[in-house]
Protein backbone atom coordinates (compact mmCIF):
# COMPACT_ATOMS: atom_id res chain seq x y z
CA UNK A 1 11.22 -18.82 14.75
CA UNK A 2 11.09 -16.36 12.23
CA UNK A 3 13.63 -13.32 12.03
CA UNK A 4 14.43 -10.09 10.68
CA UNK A 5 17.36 -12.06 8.65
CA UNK A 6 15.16 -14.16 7.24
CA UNK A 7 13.57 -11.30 4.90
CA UNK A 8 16.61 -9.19 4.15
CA UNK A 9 18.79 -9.35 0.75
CA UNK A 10 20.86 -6.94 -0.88
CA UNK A 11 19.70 -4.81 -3.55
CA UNK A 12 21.85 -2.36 -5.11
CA UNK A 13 20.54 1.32 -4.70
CA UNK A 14 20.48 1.54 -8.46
CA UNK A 15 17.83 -0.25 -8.79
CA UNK A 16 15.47 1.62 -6.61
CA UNK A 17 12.83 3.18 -9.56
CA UNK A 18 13.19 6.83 -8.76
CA UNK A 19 10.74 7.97 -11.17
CA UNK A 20 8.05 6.02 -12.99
CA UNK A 21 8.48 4.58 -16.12
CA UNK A 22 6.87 5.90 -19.64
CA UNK A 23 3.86 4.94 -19.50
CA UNK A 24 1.92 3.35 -16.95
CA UNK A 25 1.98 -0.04 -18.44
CA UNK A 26 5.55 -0.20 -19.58
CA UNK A 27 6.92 -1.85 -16.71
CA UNK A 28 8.42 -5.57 -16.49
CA UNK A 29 6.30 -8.03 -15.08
CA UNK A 30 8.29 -10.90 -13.18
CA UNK A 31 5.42 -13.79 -13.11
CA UNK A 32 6.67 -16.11 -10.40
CA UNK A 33 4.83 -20.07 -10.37
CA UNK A 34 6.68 -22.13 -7.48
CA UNK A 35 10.33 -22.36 -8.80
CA UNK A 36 9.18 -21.52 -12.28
CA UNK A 37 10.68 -17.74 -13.37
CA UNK A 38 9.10 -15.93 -16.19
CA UNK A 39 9.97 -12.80 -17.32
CA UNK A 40 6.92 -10.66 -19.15
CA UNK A 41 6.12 -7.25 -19.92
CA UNK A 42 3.19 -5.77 -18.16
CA UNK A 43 1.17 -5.05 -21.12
CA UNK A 44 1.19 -8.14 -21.65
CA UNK A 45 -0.63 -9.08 -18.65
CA UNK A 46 -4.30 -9.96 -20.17
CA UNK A 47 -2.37 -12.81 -21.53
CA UNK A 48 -2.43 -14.30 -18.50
CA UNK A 49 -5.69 -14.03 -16.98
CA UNK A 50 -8.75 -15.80 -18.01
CA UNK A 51 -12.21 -15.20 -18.79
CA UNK A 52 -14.08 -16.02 -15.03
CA UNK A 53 -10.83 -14.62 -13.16
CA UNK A 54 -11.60 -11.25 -11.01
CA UNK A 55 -9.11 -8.57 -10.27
CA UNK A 56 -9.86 -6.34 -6.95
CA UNK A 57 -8.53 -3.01 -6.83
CA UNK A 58 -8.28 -1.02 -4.31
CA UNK A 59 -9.67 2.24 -5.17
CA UNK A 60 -8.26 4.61 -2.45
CA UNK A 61 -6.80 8.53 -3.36
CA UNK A 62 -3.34 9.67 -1.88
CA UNK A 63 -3.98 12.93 -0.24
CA UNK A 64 -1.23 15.72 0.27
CA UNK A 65 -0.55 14.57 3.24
CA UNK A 66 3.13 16.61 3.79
CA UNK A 67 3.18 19.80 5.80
CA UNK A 68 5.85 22.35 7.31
CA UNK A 69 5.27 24.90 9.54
CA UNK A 70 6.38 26.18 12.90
CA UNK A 71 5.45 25.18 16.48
CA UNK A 72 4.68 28.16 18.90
CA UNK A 73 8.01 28.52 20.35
CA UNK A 74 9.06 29.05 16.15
CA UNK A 75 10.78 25.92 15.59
CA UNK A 76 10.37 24.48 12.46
CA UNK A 77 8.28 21.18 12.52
CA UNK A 78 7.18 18.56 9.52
CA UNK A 79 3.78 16.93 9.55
CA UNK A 80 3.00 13.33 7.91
CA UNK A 81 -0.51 13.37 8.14
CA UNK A 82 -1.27 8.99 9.35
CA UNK A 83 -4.75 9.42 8.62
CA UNK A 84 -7.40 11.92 8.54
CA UNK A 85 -10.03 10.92 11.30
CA UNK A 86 -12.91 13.45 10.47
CA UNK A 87 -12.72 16.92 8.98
CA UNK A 88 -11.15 18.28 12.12
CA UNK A 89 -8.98 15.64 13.50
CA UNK A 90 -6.25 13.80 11.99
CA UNK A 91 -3.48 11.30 14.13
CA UNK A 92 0.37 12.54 12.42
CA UNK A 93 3.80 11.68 12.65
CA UNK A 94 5.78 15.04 13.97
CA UNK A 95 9.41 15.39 12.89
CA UNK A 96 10.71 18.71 14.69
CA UNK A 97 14.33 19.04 17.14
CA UNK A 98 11.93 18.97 20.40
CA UNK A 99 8.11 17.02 20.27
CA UNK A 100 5.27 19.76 20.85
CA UNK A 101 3.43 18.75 23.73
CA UNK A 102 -0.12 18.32 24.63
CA UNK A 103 -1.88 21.62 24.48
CA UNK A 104 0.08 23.48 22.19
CA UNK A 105 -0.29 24.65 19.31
CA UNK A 106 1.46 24.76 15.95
CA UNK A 107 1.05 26.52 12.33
CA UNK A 108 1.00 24.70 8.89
CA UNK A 109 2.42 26.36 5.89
CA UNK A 110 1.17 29.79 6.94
CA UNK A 111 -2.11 28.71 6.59
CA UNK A 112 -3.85 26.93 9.69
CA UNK A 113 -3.37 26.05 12.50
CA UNK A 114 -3.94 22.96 14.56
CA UNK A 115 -3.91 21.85 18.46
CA UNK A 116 -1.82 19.40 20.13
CA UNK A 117 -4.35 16.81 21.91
CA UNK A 118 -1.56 13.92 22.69
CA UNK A 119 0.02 10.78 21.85
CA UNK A 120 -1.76 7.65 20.13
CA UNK A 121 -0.82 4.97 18.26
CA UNK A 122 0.42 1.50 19.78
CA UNK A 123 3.54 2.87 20.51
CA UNK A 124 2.57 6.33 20.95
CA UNK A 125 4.74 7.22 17.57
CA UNK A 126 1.84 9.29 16.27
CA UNK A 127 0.03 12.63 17.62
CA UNK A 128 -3.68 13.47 17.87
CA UNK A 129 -4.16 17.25 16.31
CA UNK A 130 -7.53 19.12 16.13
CA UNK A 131 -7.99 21.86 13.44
CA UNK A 132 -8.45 25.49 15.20
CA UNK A 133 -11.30 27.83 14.17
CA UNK A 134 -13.28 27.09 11.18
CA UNK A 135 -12.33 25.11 7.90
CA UNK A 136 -11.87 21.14 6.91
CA UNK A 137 -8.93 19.51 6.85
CA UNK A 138 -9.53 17.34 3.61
CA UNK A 139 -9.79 20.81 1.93
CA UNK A 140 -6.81 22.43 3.75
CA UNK A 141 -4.25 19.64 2.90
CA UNK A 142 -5.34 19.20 -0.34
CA UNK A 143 -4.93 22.92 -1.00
CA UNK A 144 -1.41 23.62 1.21
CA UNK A 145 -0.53 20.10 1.35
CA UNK A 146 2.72 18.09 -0.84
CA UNK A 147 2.24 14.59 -1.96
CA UNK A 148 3.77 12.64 0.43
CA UNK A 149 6.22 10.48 -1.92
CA UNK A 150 8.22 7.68 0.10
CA UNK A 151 11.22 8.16 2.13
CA UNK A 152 13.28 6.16 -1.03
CA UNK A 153 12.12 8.39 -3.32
CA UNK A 154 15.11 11.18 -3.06
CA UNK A 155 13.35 13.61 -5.38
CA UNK A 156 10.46 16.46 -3.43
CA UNK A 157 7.20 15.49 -5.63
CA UNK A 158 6.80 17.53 -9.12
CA UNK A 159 3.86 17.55 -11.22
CA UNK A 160 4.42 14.02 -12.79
CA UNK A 161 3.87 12.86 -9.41
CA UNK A 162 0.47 14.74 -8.81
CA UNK A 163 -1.08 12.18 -12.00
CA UNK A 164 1.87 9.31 -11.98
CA UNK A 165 1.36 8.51 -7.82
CA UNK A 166 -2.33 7.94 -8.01
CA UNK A 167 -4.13 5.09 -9.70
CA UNK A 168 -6.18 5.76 -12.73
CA UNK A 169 -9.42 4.33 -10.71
CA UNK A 170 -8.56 6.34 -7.54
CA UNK A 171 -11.83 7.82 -5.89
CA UNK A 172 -12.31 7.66 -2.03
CA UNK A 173 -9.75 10.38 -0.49
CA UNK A 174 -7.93 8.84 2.57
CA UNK A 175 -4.63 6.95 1.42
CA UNK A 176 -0.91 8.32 2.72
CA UNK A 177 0.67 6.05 0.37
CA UNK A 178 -0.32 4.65 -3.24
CA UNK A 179 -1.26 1.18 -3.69
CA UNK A 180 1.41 0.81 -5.69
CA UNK A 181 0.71 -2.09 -7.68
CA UNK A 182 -2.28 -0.70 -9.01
CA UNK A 183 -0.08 2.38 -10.91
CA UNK A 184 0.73 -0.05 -14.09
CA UNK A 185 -2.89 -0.01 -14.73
CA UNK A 186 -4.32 2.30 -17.57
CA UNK A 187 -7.85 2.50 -18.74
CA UNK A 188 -7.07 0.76 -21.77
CA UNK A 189 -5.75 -2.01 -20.62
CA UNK A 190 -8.69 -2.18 -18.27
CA UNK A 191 -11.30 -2.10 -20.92
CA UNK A 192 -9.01 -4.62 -22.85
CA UNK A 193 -9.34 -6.90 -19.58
CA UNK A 194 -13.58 -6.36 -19.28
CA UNK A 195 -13.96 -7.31 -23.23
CA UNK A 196 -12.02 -10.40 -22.73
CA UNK A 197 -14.22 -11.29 -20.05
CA UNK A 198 -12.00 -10.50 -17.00
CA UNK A 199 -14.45 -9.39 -13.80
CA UNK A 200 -13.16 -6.03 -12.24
CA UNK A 201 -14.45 -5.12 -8.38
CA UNK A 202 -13.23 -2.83 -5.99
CA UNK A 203 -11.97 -1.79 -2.50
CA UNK A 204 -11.21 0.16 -0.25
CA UNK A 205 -8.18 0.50 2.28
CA UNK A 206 -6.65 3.87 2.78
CA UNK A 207 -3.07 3.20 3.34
CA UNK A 208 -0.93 4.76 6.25
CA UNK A 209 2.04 6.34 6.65
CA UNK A 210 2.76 2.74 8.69
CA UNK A 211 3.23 1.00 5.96
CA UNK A 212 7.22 2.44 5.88
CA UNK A 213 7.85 2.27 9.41
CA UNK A 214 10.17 -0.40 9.74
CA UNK A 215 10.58 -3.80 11.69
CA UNK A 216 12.15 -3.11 14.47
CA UNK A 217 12.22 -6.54 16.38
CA UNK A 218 14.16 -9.22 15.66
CA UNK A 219 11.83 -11.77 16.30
CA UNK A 220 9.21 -11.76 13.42
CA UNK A 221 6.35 -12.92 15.73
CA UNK A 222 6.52 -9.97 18.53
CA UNK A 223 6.10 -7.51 15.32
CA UNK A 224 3.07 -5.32 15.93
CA UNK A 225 0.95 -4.02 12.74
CA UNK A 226 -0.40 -0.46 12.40
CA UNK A 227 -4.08 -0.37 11.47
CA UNK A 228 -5.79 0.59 8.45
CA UNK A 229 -9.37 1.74 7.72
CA UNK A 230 -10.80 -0.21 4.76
CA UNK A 231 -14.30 -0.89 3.24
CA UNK A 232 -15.56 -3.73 1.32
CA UNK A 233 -18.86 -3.37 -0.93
CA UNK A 234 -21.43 -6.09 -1.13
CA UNK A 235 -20.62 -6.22 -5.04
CA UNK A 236 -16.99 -7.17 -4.11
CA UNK A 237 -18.42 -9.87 -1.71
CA UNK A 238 -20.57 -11.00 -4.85
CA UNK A 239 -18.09 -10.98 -7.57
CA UNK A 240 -15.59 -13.00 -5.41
CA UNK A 241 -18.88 -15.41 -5.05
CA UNK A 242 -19.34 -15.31 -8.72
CA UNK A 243 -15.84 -16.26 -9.62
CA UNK A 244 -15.62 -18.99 -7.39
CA UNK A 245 -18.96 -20.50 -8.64
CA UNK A 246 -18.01 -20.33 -12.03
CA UNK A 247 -14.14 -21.79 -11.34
CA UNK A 248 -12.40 -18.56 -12.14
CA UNK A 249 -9.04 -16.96 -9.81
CA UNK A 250 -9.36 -14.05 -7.48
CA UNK A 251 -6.65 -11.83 -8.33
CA UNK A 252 -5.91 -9.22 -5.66
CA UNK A 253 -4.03 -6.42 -7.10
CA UNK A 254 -1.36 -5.12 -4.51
CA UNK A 255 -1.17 -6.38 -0.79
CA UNK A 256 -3.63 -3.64 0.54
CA UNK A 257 -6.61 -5.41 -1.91
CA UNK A 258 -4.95 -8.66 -0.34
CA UNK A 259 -4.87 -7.20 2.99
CA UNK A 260 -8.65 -6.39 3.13
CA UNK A 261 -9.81 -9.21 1.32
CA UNK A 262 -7.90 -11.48 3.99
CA UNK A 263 -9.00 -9.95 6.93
CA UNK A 264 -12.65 -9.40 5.84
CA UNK A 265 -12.57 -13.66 5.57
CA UNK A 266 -10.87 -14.09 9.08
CA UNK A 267 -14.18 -15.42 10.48
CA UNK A 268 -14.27 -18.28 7.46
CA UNK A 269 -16.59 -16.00 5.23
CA UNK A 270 -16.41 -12.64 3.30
CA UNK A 271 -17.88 -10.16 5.08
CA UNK A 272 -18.54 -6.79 3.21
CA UNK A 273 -18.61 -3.14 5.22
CA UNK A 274 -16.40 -0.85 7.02
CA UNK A 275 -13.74 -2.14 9.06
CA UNK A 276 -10.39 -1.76 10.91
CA UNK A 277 -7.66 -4.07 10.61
CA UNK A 278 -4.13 -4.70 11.83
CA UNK A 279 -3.48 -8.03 10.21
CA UNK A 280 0.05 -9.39 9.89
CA UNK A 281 0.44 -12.29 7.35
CA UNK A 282 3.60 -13.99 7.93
CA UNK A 283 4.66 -17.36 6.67
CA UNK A 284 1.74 -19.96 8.13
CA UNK A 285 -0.54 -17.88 7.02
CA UNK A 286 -4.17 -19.98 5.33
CA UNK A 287 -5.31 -17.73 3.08
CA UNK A 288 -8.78 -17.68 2.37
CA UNK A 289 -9.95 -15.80 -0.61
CA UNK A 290 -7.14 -14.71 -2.95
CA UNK A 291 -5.42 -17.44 -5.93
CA UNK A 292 -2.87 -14.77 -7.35
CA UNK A 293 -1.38 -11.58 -6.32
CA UNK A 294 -0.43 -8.83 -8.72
CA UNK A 295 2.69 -6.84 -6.75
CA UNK A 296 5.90 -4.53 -6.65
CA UNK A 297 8.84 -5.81 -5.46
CA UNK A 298 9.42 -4.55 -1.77
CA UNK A 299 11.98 -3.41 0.92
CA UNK A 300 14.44 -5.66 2.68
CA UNK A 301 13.05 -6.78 6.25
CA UNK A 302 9.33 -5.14 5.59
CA UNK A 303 6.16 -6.34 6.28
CA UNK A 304 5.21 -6.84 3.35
CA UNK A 305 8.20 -9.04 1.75
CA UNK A 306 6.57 -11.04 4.90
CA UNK A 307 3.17 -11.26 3.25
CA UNK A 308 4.31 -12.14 -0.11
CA UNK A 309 6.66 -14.65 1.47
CA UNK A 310 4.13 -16.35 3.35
CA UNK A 311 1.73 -15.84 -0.08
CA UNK A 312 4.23 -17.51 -2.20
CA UNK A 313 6.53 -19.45 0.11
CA UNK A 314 9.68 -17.98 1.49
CA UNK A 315 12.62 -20.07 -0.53
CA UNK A 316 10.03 -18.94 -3.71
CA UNK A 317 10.63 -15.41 -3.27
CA UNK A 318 14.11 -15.50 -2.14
CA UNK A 319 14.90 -17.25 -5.53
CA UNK A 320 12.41 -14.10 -7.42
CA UNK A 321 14.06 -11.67 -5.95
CA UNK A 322 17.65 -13.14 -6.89
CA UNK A 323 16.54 -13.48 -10.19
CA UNK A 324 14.63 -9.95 -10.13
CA UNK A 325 18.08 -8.08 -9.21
CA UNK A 326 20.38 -10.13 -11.55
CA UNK A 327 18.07 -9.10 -14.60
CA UNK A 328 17.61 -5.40 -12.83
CA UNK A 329 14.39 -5.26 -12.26
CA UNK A 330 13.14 -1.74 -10.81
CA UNK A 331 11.98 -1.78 -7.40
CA UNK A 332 9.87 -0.11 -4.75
CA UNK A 333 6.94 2.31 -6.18
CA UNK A 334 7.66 3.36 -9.42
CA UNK A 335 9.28 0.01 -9.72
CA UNK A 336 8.22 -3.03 -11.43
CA UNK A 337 5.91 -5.69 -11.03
CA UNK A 338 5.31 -9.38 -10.28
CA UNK A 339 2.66 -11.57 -10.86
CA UNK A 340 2.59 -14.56 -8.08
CA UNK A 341 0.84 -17.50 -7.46
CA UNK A 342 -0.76 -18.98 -4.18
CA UNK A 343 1.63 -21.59 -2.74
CA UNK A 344 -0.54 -23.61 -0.09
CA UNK A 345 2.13 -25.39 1.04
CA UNK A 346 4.47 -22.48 0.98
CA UNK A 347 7.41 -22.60 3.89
């Protein structure tokens, strides 16, 4: 049985990137090969794929998802928007003293207002609103809205942020959280990696505010995941078909790419369209499509230290991690980056 204690190590709070570094491809790249350590530069990273290999991307756009205002009794109340359902509707985490209850009625940054239509979620942790009179909501956060940086950032997000917390490639509006991973990507090094014959596809998974919520069970197994929206193209499907034709490595970049990618293959094949999913890869795991996963180093006891565990084998990463805070590595978001291989036999 799998615990908690199994995924936790210490990590000094130093070392927790609060801002992002230079430039976008100035981080350290820890490439980790079974018990094999390397430590790289991330501009450096075209050195280590091939011509044939494909890199997925997931091309999702944080939205300002952060809002204060006042419930109708006039206490103050916090909004973390989960995900935007349609232009009226959205599901939100509430922080306020008292929970507003079904019904009511509450007031974002002077601006709009929304109705309280209940709980959801699979532990009812998040709240169903619906926008009053007219407007859209994608328009209304991104206008009142504050980038929602994560709970270990300690800084409120400035105007760095607003470029340096979005991908370069971000298009489809819907994410709560950056896929982090992708943020040491710039669009040189991306044309560097199409002239030397790298394939590029994308994604899409919109992340949600779930992705911090932490474990709160002891036994690994009895974890429940929160679900994410994502889309796969048909040219994704194809390109992954292409590379392994030709003999190349499908290199997911970040867990969310992973994420999709995995459960889009749960039935054996790729499938391409919309979907839900609220996969949890844990050790055991049989991956189906990715060979390497491009990634930030992540929190103690999360989710996805799980996945990358299970990706790369659980003694592997406990030995990466070691090594990342001996050499102080920067971790979390604006952290740095590791470059991991598929261990099939991982335990």
């Amino acid at each position: 049985m799998l615990t908690l204690d199994d995924f936790d190590f210490d990590l000094p709070p130093e070392l927790i990137a609060q801002h992002p570094a230079a430039e976008r491809t100035a981080s350290r790249l820890l490439h980790v090969d079974g018990e094999a350590l390397f430590d790289r530069q991330f501009a450096d990273l075209p050195q280590w794929l091939k011509a044939g290999d494909l890199l997925v991307f997931n091309d999702t756009k944080v939205i300002k998802a952060r809002l204060f205002g006042q419930k109708e009794s006039g206490g103050q109340i916090e909004v973390m928007i989960e995900r935007i359902v349609d232009r009226r509707n959205a599901v939100a985490q509430i922080r306020a003293s008292k929970s507003p209850k079904p019904g009511s009625r509450i007031v974002l940054e002077n601006a709009f207002s929304l109705r309280v239509v209940g709980r959801t979620g699979a532990q009812a942790e998040f709240f169903a609103l619906e926008l009053e009179g007219d407007g859209d909501l994608y328009a209304l956060t991104e206008e009142h809205g504050r980038l929602p940086l994560p709970p270990y950032i300690s800084h409120a997000a400035e105007v760095e942020d607003e470029t340096r917390y979005q991908t370069v490639y971000a298009r489809h509006t819907g994410a709560v959280a950056a896929p982090t991973a992708g943020l040491h990507f710039d669009e040189a090094m991306l044309n560097t990696l199409r002239e030397q014959g790298v394939e590029l596809a994308w994604l899409t998974l919109h992340v949600g505010a779930g992705t911090f919520q932490p474990v709160r069970v002891h036994n690994v197994a009895e974890h429940r995941m929160h679900s994410e929206r994502f889309d796969i193209p048909q040219a994704t499907v194809d390109a992954v078909a292409r590379t392994r034709a030709r003999g190349g490595r499908v290199i997911a970049v970040g867990t969310t790419s992973l994420r999709a990618l995995e459960a889009a293959a749960q039935s054996g094949e790729l499938r391409c369209g919309p979907a839900e999913t609220d996969i949890f890869i844990t050790p055991g795991h049989r991956f189906r499509v990715v060979d390497r996963l491009i990634t930030n180093f992540h929190l103690p006891k999360s989710t996805l230290l799980m996945l990358v565990s299970a990706f790369a084998g659980c003694a592997t990463i406990r030995a990466a991690y070691r090594h990342a805070v001996a050499q102080r590595y920067r971790f979390f978001s604006y952290g740095d980056a590791m470059l991991l291989e598929r261990d099939d036999h991982a335990v």
